[in-house]
C-alpha atoms as a PDB file:
ATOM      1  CA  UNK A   1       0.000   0.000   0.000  1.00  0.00           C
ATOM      2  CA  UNK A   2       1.341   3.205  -0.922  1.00  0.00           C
ATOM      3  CA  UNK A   3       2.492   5.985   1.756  1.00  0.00           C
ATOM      4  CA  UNK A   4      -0.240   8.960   1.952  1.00  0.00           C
ATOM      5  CA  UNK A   5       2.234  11.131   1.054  1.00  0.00           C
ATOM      6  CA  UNK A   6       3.289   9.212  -2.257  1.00  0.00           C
ATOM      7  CA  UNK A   7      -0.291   8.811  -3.126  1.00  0.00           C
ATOM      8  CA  UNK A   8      -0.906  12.623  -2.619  1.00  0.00           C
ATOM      9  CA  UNK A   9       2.148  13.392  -4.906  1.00  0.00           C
ATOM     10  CA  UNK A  10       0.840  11.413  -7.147  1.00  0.00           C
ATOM     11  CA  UNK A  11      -2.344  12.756  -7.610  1.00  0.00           C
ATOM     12  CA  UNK A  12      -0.973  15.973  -7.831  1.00  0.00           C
ATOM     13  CA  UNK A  13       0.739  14.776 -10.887  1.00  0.00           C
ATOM     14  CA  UNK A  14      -2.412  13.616 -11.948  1.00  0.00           C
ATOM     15  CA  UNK A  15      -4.044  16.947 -11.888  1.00  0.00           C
ATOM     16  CA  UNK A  16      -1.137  18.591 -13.496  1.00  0.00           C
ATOM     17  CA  UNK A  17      -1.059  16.542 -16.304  1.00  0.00           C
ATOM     18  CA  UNK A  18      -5.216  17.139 -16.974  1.00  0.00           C
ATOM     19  CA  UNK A  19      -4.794  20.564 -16.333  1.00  0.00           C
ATOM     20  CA  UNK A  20      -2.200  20.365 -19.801  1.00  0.00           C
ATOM     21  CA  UNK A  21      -4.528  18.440 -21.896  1.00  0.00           C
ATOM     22  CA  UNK A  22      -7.112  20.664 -20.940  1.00  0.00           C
ATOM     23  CA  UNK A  23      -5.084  23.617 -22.042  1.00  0.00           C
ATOM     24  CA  UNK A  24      -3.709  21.898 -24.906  1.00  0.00           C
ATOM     25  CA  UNK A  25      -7.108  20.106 -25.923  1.00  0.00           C
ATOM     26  CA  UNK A  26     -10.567  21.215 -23.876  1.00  0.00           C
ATOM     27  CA  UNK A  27     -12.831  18.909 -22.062  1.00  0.00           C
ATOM     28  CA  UNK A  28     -13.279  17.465 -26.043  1.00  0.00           C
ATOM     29  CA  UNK A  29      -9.695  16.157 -26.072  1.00  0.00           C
ATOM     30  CA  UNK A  30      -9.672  15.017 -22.473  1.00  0.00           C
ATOM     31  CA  UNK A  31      -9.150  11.305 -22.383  1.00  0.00           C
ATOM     32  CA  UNK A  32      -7.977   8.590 -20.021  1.00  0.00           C
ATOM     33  CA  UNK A  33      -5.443   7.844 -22.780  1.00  0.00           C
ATOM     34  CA  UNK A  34      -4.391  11.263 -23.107  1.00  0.00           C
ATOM     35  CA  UNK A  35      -3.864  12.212 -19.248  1.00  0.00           C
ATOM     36  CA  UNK A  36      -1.963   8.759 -19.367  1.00  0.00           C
ATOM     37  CA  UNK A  37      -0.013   9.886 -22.589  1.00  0.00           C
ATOM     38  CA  UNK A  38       0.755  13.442 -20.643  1.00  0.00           C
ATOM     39  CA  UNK A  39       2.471  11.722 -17.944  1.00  0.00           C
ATOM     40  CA  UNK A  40       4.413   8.935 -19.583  1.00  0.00           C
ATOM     41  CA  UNK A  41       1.887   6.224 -17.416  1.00  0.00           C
ATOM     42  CA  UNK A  42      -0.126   3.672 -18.187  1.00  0.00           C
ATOM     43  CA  UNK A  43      -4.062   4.080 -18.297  1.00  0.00           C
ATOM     44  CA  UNK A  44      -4.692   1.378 -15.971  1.00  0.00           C
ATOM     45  CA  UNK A  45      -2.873   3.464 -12.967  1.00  0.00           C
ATOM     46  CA  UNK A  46      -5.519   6.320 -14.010  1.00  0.00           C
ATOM     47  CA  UNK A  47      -8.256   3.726 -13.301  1.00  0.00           C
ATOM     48  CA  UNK A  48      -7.380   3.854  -9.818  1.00  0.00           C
ATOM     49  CA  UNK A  49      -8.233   7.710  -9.671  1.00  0.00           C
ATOM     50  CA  UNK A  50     -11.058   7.449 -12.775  1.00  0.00           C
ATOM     51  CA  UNK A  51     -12.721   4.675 -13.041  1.00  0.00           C
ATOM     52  CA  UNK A  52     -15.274   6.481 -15.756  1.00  0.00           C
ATOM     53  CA  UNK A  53     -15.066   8.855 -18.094  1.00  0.00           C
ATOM     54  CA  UNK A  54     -17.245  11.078 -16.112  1.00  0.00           C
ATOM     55  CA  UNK A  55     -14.790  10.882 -12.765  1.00  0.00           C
ATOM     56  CA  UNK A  56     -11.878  12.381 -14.910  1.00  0.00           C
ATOM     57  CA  UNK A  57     -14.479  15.108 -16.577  1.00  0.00           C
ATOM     58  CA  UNK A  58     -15.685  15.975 -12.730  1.00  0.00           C
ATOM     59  CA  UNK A  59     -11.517  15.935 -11.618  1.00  0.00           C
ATOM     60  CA  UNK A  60     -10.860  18.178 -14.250  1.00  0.00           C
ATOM     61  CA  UNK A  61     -14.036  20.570 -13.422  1.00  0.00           C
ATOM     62  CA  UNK A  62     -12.545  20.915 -10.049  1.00  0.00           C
ATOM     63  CA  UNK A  63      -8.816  21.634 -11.266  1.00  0.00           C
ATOM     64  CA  UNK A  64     -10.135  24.288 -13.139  1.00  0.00           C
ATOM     65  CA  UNK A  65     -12.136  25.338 -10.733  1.00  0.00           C
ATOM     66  CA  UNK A  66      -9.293  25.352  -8.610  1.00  0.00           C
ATOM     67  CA  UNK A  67      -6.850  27.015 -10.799  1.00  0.00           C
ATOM     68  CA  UNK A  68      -9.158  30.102 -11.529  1.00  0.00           C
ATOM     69  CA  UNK A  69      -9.947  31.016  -7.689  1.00  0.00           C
ATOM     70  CA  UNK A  70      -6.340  30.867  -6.783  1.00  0.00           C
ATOM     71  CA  UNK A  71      -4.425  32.746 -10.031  1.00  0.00           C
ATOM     72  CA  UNK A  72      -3.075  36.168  -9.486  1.00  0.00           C
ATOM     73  CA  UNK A  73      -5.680  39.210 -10.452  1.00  0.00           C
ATOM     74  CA  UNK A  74      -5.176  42.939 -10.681  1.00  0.00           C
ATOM     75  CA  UNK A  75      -5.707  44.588  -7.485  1.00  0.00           C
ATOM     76  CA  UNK A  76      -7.416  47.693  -8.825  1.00  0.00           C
ATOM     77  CA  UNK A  77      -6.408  51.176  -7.697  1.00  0.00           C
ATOM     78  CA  UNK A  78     -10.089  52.764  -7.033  1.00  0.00           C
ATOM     79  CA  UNK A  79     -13.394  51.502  -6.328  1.00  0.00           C
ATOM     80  CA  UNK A  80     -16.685  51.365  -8.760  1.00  0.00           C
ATOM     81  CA  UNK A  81     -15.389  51.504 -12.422  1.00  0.00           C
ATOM     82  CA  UNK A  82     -11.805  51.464 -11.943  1.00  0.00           C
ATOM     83  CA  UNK A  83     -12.618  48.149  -9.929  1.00  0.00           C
ATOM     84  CA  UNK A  84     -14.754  46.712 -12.316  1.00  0.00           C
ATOM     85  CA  UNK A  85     -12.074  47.213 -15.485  1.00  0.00           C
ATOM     86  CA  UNK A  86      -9.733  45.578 -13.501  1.00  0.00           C
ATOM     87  CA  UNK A  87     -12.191  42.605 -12.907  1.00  0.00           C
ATOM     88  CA  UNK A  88     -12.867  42.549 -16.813  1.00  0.00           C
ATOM     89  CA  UNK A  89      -9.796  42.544 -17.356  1.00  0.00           C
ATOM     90  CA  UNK A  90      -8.850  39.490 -15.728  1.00  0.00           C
ATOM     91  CA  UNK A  91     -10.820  37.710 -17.984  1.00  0.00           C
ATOM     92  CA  UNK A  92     -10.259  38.581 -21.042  1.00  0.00           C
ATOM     93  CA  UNK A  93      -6.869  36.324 -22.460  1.00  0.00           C
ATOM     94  CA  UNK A  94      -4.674  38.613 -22.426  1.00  0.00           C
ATOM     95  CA  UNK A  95      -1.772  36.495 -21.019  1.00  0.00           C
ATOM     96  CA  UNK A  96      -0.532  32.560 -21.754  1.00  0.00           C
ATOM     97  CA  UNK A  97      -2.278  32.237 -18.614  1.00  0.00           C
ATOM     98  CA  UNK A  98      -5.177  33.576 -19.223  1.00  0.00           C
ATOM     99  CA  UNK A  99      -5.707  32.458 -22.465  1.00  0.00           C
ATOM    100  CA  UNK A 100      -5.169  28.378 -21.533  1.00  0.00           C
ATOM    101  CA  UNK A 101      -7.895  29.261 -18.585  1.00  0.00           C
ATOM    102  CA  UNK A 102     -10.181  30.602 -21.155  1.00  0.00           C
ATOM    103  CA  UNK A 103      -9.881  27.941 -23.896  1.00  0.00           C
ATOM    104  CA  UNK A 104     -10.545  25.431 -20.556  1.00  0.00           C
ATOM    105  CA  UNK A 105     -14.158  27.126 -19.740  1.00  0.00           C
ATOM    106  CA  UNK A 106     -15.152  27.823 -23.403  1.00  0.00           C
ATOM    107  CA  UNK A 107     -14.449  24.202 -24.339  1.00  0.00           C
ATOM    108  CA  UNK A 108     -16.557  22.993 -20.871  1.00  0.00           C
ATOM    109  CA  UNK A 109     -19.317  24.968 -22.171  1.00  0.00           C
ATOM    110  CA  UNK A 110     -20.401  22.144 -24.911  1.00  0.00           C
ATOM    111  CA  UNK A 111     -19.890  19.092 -21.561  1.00  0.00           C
ATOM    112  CA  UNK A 112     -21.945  21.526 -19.879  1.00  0.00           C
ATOM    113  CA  UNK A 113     -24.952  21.920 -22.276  1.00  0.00           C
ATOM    114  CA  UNK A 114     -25.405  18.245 -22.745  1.00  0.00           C
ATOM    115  CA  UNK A 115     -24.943  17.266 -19.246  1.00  0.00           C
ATOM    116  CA  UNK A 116     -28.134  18.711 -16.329  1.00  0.00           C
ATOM    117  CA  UNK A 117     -25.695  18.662 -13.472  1.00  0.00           C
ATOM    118  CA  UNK A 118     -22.500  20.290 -15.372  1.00  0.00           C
ATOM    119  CA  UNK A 119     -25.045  22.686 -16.690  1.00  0.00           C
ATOM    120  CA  UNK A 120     -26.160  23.169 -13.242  1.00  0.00           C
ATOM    121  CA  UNK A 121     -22.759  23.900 -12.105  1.00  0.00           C
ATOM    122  CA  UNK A 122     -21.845  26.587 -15.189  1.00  0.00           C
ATOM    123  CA  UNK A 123     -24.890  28.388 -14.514  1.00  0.00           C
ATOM    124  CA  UNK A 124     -24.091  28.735 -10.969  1.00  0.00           C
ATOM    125  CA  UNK A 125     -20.253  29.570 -11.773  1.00  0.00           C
ATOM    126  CA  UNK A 126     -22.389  32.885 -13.789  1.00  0.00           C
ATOM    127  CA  UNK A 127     -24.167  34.049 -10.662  1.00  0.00           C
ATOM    128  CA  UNK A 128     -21.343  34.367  -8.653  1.00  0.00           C
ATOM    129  CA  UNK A 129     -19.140  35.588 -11.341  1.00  0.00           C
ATOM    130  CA  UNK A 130     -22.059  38.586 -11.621  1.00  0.00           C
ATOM    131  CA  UNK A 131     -22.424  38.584  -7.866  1.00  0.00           C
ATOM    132  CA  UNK A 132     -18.356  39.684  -7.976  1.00  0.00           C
ATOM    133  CA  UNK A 133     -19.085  41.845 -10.481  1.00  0.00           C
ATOM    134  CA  UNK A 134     -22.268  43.748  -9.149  1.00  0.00           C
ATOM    135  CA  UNK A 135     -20.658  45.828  -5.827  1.00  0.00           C
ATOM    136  CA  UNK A 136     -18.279  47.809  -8.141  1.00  0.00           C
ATOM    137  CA  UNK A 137     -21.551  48.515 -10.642  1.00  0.00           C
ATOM    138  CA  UNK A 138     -23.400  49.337  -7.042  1.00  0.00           C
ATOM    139  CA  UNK A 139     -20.279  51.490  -6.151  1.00  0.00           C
ATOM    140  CA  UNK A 140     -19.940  53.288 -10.042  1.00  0.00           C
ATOM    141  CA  UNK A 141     -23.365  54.027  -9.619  1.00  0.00           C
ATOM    142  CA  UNK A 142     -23.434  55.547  -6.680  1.00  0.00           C
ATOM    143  CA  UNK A 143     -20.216  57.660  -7.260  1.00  0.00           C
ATOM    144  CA  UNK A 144     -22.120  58.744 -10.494  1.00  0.00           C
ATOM    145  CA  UNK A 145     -20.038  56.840 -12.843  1.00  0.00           C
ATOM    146  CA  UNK A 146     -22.579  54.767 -14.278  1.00  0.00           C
ATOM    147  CA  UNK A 147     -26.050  55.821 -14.444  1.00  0.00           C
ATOM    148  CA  UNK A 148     -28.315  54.887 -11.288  1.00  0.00           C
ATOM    149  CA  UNK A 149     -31.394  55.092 -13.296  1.00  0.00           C
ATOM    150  CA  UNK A 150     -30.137  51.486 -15.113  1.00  0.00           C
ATOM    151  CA  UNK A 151     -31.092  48.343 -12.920  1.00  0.00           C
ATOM    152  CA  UNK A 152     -27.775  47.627 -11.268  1.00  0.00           C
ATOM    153  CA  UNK A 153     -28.247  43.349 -12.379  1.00  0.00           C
ATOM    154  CA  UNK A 154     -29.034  44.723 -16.375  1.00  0.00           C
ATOM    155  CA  UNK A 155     -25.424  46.947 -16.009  1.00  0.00           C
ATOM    156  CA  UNK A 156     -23.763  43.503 -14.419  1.00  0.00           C
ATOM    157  CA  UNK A 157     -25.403  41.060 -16.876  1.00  0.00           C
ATOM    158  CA  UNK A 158     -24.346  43.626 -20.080  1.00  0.00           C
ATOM    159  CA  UNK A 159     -20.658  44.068 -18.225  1.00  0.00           C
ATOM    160  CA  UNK A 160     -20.278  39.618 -17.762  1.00  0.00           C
ATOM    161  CA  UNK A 161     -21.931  39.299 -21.645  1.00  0.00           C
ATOM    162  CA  UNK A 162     -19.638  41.848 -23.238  1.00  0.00           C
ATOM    163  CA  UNK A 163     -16.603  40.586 -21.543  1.00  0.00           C
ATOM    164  CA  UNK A 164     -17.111  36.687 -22.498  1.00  0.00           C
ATOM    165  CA  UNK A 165     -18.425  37.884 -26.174  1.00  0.00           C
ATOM    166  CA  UNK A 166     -14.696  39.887 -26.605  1.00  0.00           C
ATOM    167  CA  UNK A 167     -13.487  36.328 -25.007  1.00  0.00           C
ATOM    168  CA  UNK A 168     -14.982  33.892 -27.352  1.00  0.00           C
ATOM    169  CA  UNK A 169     -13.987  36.249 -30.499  1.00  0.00           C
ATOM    170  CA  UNK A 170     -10.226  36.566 -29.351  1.00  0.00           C
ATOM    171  CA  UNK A 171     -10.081  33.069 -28.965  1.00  0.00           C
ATOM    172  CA  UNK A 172     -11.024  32.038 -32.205  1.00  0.00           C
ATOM    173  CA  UNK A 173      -9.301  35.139 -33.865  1.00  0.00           C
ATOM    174  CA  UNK A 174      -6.464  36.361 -32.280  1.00  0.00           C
ATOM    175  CA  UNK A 175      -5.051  37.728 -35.130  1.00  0.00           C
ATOM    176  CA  UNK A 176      -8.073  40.489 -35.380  1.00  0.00           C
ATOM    177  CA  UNK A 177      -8.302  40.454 -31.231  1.00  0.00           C
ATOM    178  CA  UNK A 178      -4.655  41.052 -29.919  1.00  0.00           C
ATOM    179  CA  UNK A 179      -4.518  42.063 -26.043  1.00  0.00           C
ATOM    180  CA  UNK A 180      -3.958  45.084 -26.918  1.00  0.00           C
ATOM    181  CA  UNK A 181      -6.862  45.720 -29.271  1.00  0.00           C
ATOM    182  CA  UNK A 182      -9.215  43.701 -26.232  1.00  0.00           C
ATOM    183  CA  UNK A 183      -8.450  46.456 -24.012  1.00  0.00           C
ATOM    184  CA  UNK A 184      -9.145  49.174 -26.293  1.00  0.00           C
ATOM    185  CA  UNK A 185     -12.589  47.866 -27.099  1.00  0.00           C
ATOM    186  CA  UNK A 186     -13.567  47.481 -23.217  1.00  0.00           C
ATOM    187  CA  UNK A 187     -12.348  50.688 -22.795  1.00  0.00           C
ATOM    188  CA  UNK A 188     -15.031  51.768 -25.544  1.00  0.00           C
ATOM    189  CA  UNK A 189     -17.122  50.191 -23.767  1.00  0.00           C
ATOM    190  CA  UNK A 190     -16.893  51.010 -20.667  1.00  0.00           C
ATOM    191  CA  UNK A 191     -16.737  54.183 -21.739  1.00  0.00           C
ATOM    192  CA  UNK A 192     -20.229  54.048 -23.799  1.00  0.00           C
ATOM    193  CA  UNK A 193     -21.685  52.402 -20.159  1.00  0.00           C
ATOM    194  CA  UNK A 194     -21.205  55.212 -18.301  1.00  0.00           C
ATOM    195  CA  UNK A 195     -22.237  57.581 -20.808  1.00  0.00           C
ATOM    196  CA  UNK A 196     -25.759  58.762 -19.306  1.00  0.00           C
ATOM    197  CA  UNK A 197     -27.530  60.021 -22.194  1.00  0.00           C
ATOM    198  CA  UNK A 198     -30.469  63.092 -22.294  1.00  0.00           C
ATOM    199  CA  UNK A 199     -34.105  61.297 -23.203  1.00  0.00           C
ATOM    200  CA  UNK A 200     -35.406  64.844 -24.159  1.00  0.00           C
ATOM    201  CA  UNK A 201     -34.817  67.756 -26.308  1.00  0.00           C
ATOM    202  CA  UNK A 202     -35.513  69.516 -22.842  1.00  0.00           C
ATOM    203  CA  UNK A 203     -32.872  67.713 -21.289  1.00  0.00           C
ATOM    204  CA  UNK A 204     -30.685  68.114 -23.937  1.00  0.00           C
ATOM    205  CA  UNK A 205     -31.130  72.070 -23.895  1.00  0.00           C
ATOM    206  CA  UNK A 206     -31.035  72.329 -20.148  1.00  0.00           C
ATOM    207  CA  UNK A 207     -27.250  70.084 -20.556  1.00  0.00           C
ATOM    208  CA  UNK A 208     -26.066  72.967 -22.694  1.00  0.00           C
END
């Protein structure tokens, strides 16, 4: 019987070696075979950790999981929409990094839409994702840098949709969607947010 301390080193190369297929290949590509392949081992030691295709997808859920909640993010300068750039920003691939974590999720979303309790999971990953998101919309509103008369969850659910939209295109062009151009659009669009425009003529005239 193994130590517990071999075992745990061992698993640890485990999830290593799915987190690089993932990267390389997506939840598509990820394979008993391949994970074996990826660490030079034989797929009967992986049946000892997977004994189903579905144990290895839910491992690799949870290294991903993982991976995202501990990486390094901006620690933003300001509150309200200084903050919430900064949180865009971190998830937009703008980095090796950041670009491996984002071909992970966008390749999860097709195990996700054919599966009730991966979808399950996703959908709750979104509300906390816009429950992040939503105190720095409360706190641009309220410091009058986004518009209060917008409901704060429409602001957080256009903010979350923009950023994975801009995600999803840089991903699959990132000849057209460098870093560099990324940032420029959010900064359009933030930008275009927080523009509060006049309804009325009168409004318009009194503005002048």
């Amino acid at each position: 019987m193994p130590a517990r301390g071999d075992h745990d080193a061992r698993r640890a190369d485990v999830s290593a070696a799915v987190w690089r297929v993932l990267a390389a290949r997506g939840f598509g590509g990820l394979t008993l075979r391949a994970v074996a392949a990826e660490m030079g081992a034989s797929t009967g030691l992986l049946m000892h950790y997977f004994p189903s295709k579905q144990a290895l997808v839910r491992h690799a859920l949870e290294v991903a999981e993982e991976r995202s909640a501990t990486r390094a993010r901006r620690i933003p300068a300001d509150q309200g929409l200084t903050a919430l750039r900064a949180a865009l920003l971190d998830v937009l691939p703008l980095t090796e990094e950041t670009i491996a974590m984002n071909r992970v999720w966008v390749s999860f979303w097709d195990a996700a839409l054919g599966d009730p309790e991966l979808g399950t999971r996703q959908a709750a990953r979104y509300v906390r994702w816009r429950g992040m998101l939503r105190p720095h919309v409360e706190a641009a509103q309220r410091r009058g840098e986004l518009p209060s008369t917008v409901d704060t969850d429409d602001l957080v659910a256009t903010a979350a949709a923009f950023a994975h939209g801009l995600v999803v295109q840089a991903l699959f062009d990132p000849d057209r969607f460098p870093p560099a151009r990324q940032v420029e659009l959010l900064e359009e669009f933030l930008e275009r947010l927080s523009t509060r425009p006049l309804d009325t003529v009168e409004g318009r005239e009194q503005a002048r």
